[in-house]
N, C-alpha and C. Protein backbone atom coordinates (compact mmCIF):
# COMPACT_ATOMS: atom_id res chain seq x y z
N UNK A 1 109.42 267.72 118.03
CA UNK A 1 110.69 267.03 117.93
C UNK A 1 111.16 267.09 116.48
N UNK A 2 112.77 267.47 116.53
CA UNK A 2 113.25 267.63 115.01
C UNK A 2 113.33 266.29 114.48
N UNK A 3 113.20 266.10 112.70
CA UNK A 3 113.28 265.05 112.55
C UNK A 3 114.66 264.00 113.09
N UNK A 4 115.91 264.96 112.76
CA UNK A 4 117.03 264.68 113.60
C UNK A 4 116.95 263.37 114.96
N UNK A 5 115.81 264.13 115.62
CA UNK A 5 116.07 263.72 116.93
C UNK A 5 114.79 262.32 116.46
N UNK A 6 114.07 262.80 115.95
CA UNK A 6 112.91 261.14 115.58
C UNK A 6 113.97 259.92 115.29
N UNK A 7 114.79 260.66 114.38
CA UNK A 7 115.83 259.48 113.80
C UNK A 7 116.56 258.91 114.66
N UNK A 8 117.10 259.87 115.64
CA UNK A 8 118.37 259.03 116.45
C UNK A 8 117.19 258.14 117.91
N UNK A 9 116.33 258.83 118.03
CA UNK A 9 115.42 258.13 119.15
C UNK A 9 114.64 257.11 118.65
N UNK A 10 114.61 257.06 116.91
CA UNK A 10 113.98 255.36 116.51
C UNK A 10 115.49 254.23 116.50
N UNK A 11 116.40 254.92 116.05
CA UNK A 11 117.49 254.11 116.27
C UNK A 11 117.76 253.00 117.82
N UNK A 12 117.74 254.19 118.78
CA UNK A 12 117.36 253.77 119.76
C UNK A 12 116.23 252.80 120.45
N UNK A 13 115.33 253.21 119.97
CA UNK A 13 114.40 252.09 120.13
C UNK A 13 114.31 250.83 119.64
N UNK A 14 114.70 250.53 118.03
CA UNK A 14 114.93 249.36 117.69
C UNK A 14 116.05 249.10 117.87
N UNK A 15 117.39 249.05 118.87
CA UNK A 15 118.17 248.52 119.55
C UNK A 15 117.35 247.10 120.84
N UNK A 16 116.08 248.01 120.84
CA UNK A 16 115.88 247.19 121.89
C UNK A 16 114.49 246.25 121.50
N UNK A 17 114.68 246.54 120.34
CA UNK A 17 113.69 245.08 119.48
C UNK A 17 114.69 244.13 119.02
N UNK A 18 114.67 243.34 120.00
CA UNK A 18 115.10 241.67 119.41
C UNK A 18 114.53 240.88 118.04
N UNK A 19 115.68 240.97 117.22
CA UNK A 19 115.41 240.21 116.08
C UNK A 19 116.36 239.39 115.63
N UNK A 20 115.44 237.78 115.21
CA UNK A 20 116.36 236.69 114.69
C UNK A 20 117.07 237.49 113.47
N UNK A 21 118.77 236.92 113.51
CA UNK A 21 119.95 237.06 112.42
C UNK A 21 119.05 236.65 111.11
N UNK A 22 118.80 236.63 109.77
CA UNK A 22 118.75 235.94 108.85
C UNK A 22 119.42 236.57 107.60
N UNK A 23 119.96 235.49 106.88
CA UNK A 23 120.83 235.97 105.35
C UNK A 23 120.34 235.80 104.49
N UNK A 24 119.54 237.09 103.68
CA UNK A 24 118.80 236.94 102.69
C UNK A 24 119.81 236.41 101.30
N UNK A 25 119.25 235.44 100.10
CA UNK A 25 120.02 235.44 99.43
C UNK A 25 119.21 235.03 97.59
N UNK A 26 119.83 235.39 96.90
CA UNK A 26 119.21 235.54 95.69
C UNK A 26 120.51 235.34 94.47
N UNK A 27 119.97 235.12 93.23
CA UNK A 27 120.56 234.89 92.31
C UNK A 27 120.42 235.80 91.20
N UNK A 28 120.94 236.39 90.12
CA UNK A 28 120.51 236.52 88.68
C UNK A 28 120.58 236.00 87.50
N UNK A 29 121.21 234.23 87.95
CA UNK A 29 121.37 233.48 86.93
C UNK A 29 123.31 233.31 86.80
N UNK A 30 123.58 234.26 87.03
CA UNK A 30 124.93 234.23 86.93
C UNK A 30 125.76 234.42 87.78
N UNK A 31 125.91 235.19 89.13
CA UNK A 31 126.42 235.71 90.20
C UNK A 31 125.09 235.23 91.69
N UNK A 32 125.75 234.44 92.05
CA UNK A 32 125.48 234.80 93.48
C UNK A 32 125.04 236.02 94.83
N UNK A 33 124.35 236.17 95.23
CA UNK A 33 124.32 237.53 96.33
C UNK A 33 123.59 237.17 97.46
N UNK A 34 124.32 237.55 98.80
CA UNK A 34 123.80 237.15 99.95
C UNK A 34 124.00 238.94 100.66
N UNK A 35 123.03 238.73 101.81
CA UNK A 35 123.23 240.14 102.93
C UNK A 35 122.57 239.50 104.24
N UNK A 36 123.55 240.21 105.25
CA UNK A 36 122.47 239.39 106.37
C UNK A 36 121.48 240.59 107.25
N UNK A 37 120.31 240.20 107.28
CA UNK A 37 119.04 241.10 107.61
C UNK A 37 118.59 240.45 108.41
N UNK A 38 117.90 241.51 109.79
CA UNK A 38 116.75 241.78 110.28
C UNK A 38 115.74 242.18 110.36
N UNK A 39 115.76 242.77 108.91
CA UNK A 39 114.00 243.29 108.53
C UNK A 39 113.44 242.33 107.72
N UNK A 40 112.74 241.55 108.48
CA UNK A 40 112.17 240.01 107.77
C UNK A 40 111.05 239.83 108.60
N UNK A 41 109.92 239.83 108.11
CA UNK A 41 108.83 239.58 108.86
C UNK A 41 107.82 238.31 108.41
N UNK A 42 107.33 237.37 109.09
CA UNK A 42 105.60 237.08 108.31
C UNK A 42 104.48 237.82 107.83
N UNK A 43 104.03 237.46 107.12
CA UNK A 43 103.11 238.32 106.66
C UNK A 43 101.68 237.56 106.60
N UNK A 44 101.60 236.50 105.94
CA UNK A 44 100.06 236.01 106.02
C UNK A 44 100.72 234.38 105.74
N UNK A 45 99.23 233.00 106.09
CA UNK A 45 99.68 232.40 106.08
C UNK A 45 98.62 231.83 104.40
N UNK A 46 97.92 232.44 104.38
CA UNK A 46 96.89 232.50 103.40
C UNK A 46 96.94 233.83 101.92
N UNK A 47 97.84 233.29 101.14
CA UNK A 47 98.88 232.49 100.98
C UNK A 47 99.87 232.34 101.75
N UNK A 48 100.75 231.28 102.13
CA UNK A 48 102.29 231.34 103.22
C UNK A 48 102.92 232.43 102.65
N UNK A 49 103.29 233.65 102.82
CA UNK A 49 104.19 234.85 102.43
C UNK A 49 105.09 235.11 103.43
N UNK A 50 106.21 236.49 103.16
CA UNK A 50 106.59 236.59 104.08
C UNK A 50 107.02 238.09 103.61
N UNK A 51 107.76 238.82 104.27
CA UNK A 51 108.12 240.01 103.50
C UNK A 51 109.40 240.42 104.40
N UNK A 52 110.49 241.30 103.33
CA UNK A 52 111.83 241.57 103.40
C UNK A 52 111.72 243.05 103.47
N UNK A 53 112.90 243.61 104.22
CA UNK A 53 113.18 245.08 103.94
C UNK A 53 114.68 245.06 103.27
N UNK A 54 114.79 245.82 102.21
CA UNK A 54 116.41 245.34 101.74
C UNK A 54 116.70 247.19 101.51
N UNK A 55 117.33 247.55 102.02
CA UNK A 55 118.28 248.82 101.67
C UNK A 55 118.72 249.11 100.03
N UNK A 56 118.17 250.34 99.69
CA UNK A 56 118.30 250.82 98.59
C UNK A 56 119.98 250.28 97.84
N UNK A 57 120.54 250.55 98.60
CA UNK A 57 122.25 250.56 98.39
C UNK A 57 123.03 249.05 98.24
N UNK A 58 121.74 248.77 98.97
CA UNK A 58 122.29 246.94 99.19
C UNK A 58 122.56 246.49 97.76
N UNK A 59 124.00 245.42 97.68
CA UNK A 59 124.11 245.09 96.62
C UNK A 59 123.25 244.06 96.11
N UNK A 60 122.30 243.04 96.46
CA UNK A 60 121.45 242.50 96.37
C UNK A 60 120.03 243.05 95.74
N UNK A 61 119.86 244.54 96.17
CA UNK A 61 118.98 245.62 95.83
C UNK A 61 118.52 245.54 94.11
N UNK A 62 119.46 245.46 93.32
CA UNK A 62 118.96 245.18 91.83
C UNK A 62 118.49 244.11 91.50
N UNK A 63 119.08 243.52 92.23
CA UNK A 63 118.45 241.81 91.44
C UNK A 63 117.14 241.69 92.35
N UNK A 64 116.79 241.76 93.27
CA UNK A 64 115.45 242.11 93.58
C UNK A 64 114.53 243.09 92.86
N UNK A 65 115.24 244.06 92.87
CA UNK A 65 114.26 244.92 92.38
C UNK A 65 113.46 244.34 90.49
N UNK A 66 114.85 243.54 90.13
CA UNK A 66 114.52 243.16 89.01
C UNK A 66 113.73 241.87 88.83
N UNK A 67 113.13 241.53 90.07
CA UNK A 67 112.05 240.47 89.77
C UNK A 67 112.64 239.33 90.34
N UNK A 68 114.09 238.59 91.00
CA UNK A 68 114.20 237.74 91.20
C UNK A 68 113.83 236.94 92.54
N UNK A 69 113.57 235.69 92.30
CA UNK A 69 113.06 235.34 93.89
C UNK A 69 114.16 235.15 94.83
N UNK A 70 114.02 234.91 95.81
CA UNK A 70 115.57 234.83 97.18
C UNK A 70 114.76 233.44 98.66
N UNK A 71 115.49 233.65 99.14
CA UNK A 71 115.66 233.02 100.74
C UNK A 71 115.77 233.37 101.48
N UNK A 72 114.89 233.04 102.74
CA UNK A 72 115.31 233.61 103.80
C UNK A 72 115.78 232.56 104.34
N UNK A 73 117.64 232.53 104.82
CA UNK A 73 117.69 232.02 105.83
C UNK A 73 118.03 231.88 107.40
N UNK A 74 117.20 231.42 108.09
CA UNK A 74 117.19 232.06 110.04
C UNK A 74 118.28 231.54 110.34
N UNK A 75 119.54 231.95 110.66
CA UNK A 75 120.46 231.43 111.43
C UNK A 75 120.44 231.20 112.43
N UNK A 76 121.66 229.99 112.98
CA UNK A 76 121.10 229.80 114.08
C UNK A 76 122.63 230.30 114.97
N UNK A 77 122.57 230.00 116.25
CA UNK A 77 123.71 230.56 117.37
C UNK A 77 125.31 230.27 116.55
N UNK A 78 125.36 229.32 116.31
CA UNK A 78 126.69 228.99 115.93
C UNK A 78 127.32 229.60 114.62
N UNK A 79 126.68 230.26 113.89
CA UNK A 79 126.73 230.68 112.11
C UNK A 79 126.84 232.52 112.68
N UNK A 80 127.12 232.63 113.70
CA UNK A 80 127.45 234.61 113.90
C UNK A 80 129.05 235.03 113.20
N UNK A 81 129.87 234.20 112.13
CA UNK A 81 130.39 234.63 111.52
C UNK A 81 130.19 234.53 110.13
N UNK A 82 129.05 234.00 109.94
CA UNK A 82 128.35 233.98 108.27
C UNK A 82 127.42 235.57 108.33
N UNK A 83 127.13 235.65 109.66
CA UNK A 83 126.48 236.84 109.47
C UNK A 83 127.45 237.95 109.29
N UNK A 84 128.69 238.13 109.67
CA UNK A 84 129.45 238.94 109.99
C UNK A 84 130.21 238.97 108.46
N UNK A 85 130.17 237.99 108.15
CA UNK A 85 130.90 237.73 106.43
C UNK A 85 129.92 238.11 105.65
N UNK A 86 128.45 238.47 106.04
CA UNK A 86 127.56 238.89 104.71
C UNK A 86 126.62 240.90 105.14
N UNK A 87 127.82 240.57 105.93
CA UNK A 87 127.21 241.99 106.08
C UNK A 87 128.58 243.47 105.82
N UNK A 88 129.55 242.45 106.02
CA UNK A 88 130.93 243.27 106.11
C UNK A 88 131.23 243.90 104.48
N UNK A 89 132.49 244.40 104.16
CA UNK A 89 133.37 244.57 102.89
C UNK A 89 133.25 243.48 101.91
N UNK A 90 132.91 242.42 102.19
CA UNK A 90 133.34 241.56 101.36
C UNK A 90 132.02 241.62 100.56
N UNK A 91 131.86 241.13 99.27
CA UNK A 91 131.16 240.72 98.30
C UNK A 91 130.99 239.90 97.33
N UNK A 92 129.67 239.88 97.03
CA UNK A 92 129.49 239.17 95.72
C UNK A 92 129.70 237.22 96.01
N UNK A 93 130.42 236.60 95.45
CA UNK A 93 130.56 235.41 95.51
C UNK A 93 131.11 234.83 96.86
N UNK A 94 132.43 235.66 97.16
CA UNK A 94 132.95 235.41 98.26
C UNK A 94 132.28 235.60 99.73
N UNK A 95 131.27 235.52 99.74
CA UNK A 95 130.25 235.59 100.78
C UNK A 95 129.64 234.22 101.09
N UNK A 96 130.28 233.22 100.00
CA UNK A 96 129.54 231.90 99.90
C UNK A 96 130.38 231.05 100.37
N UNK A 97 131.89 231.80 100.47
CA UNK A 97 133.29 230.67 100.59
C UNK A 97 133.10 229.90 102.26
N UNK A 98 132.28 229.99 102.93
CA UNK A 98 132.26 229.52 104.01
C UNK A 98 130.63 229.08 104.57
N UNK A 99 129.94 228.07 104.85
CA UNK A 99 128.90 227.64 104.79
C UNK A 99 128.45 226.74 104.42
N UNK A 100 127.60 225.76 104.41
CA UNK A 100 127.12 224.25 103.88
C UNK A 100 125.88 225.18 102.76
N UNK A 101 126.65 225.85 101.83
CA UNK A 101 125.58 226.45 100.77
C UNK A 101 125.04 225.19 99.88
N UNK A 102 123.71 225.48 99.62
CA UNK A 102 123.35 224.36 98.40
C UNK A 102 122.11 225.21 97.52
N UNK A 103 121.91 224.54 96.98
CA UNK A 103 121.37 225.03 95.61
C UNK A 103 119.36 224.89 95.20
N UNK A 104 119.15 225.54 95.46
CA UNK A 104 117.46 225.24 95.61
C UNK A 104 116.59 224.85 94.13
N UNK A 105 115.27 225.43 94.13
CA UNK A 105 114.58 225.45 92.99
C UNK A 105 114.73 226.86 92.77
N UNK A 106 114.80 226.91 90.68
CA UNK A 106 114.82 228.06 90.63
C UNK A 106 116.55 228.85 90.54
N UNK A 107 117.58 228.00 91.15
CA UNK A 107 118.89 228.60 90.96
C UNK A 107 118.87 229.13 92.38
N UNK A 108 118.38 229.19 93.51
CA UNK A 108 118.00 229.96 94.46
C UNK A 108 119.04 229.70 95.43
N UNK A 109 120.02 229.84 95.91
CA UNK A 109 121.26 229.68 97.02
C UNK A 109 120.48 229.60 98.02
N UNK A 110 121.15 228.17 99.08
CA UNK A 110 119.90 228.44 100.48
C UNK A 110 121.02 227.14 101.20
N UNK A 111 121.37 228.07 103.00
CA UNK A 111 121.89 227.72 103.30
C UNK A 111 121.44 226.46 103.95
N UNK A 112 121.93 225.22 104.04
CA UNK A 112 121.63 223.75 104.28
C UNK A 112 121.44 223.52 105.94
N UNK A 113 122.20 224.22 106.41
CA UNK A 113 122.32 223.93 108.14
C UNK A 113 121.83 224.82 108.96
N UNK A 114 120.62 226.17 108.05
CA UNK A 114 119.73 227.07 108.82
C UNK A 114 119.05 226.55 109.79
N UNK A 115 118.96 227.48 110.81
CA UNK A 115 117.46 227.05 111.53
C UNK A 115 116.43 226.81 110.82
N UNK A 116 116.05 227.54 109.60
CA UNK A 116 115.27 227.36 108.54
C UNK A 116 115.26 228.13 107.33
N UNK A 117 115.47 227.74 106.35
CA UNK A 117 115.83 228.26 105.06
C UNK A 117 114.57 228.14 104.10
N UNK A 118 113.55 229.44 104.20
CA UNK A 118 112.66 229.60 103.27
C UNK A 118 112.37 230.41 101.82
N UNK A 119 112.17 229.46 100.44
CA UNK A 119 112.67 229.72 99.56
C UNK A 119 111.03 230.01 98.90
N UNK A 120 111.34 231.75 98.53
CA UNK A 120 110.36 232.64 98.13
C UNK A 120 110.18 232.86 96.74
N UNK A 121 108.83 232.82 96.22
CA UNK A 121 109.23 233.59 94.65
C UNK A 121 108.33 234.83 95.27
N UNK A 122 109.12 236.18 94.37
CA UNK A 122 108.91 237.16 94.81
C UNK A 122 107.63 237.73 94.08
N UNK A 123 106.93 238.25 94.89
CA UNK A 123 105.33 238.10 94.99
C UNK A 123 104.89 239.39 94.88
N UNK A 124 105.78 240.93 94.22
CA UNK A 124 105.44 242.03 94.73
C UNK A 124 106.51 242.96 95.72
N UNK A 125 106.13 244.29 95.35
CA UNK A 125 107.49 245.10 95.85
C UNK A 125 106.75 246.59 96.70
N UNK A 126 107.77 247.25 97.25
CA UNK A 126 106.49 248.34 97.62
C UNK A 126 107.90 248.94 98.09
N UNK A 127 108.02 250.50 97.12
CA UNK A 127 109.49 251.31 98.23
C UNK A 127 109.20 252.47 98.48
N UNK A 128 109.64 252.42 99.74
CA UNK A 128 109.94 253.26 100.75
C UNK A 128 111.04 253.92 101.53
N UNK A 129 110.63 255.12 101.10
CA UNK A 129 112.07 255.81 101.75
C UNK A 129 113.49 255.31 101.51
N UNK A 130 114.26 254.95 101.99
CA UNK A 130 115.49 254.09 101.61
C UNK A 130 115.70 252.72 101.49
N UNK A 131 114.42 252.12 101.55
CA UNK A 131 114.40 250.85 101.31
C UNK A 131 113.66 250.36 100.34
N UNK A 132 113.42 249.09 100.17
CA UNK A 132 112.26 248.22 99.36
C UNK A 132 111.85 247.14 100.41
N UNK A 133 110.74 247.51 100.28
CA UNK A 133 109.73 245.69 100.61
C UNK A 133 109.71 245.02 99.60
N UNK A 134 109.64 243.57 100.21
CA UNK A 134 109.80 242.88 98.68
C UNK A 134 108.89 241.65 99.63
N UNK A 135 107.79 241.39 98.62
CA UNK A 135 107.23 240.23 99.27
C UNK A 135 107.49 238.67 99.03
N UNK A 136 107.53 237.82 99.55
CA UNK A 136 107.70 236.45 99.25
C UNK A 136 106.94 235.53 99.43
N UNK A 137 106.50 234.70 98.44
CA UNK A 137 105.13 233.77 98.20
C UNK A 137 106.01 232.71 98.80
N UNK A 138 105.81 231.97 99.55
CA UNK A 138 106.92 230.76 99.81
C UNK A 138 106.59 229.64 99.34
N UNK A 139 107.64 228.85 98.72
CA UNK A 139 107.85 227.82 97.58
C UNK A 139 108.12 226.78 98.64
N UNK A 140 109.28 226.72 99.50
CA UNK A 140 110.24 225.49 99.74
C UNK A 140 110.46 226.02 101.03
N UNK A 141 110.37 225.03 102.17
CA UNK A 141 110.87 225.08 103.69
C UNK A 141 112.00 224.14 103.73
N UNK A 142 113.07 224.39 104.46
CA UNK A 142 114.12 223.33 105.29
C UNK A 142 114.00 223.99 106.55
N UNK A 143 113.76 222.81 107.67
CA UNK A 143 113.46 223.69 108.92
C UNK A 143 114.59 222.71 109.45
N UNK A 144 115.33 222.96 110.42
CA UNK A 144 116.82 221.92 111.04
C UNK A 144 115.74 221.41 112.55
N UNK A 145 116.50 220.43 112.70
CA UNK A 145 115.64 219.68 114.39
C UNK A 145 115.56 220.27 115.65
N UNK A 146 117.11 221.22 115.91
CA UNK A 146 116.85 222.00 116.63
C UNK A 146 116.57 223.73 116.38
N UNK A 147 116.45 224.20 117.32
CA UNK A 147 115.98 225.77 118.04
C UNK A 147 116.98 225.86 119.00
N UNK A 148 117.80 227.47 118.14
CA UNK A 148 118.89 227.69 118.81
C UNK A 148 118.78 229.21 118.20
N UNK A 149 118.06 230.15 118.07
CA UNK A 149 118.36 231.12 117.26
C UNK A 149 119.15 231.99 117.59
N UNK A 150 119.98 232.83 116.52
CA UNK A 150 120.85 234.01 116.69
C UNK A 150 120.15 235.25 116.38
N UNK A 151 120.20 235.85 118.02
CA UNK A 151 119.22 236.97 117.53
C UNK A 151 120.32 238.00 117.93
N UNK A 152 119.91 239.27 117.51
CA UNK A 152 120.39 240.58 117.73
C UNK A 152 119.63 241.56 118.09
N UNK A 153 120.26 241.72 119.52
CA UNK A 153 119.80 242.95 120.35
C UNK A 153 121.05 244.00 120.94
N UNK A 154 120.33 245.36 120.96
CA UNK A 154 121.31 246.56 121.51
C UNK A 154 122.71 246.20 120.83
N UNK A 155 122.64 245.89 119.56
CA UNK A 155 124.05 246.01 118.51
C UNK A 155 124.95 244.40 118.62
N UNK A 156 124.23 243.91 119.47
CA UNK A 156 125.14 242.63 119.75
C UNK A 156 124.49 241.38 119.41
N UNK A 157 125.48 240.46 119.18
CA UNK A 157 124.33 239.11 119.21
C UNK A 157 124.28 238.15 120.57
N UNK A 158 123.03 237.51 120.39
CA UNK A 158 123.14 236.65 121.38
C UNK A 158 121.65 235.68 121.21
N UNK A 159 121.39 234.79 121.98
CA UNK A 159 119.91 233.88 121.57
C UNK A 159 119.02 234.20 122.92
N UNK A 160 117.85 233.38 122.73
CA UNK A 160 117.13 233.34 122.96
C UNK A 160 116.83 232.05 124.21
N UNK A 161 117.61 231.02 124.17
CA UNK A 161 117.28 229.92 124.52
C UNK A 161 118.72 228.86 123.99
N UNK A 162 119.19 228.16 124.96
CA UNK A 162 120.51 227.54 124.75
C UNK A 162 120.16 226.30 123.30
N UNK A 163 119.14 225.24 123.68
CA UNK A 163 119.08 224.52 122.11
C UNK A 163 117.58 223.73 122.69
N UNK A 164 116.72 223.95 121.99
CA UNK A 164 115.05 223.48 122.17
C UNK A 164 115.22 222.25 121.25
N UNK A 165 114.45 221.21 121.48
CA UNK A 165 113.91 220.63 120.26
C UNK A 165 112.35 221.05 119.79
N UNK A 166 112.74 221.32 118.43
CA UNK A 166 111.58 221.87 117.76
C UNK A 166 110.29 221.15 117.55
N UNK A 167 109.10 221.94 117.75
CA UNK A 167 107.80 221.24 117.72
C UNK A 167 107.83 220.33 116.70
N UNK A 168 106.86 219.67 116.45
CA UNK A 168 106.28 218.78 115.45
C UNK A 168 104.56 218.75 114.86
């Protein structure tokens, strides 16, 4: 199989891996930067980590690469136009004009009304191909009461479950 065809048949396949919405977001002290991603995984709980895939191109991409820590935060069903505002044309600050944004440890932007907004210092990097891993030691949890997530499957969004109350 040409690589061609590996590419368009992995495309295909992760259409049909369901993954929670989340908007990664980070600072450099002076400017703001958010993107909204699905390459967000756990990683260990020993230390609590977690790890990011961020696109070479991504404007967020330098200030990571340059050492700064970020957030992950899981959106939930109702916030599918914060995702759509941090993934589109728009940039930079104006990515913030809409949202209950607040302000973490560290300078760290982290949205207030996530399903859960976990605030990372960045722990390590590893790149690949057109991306970067970037790992995250996790500092700070806000987890919200309910479970409602916005996930994305086959290009579209949609959840998982209408609204859970979350364990304890």
């Amino acid at each position: 199989m040409s690589q061609a065809d590996l590419k368009g048949d992995m495309l295909q396949a992760m259409r049909r891996l369901a993954k929670s919405v989340t908007i990664i977001t980070t600072s450099n002290g002076q400017e703001r930067f958010a993107m909204s991603a699905t390459a967000v995984d756990s990683l260990s709980t020993e230390p609590p980590s977690l790890l990011i895939c961020v696109n070479k191109t991504a404007s967020l991409h330098a200030v990571l690469d340059a050492g700064a820590d970020f957030c992950v935060n899981i959106l939930g069903l109702e916030q599918e136009e914060l995702s759509h505002l941090c993934s589109g044309p728009v940039k930079g600050e104006a990515r913030f004009q809409r949202g209950d944004w607040r302000t973490g440890s560290g300078g760290i932007p982290y949205l207030g009304d996530a399903q859960s907004a976990i605030l990372c210092q960045q722990d390590g990097k590893f790149s690949y191909g057109t991306h970067t891993i970037f790992i995250g030691r996790i500092q700070e949890i806000h987890n919200s009461a309910e479970i409602s997530p916005l996930v994305y499957l086959d290009g579209a969004y949609t959840t998982t479950a209408s609204s859970l109350a979350a364990a304890v």
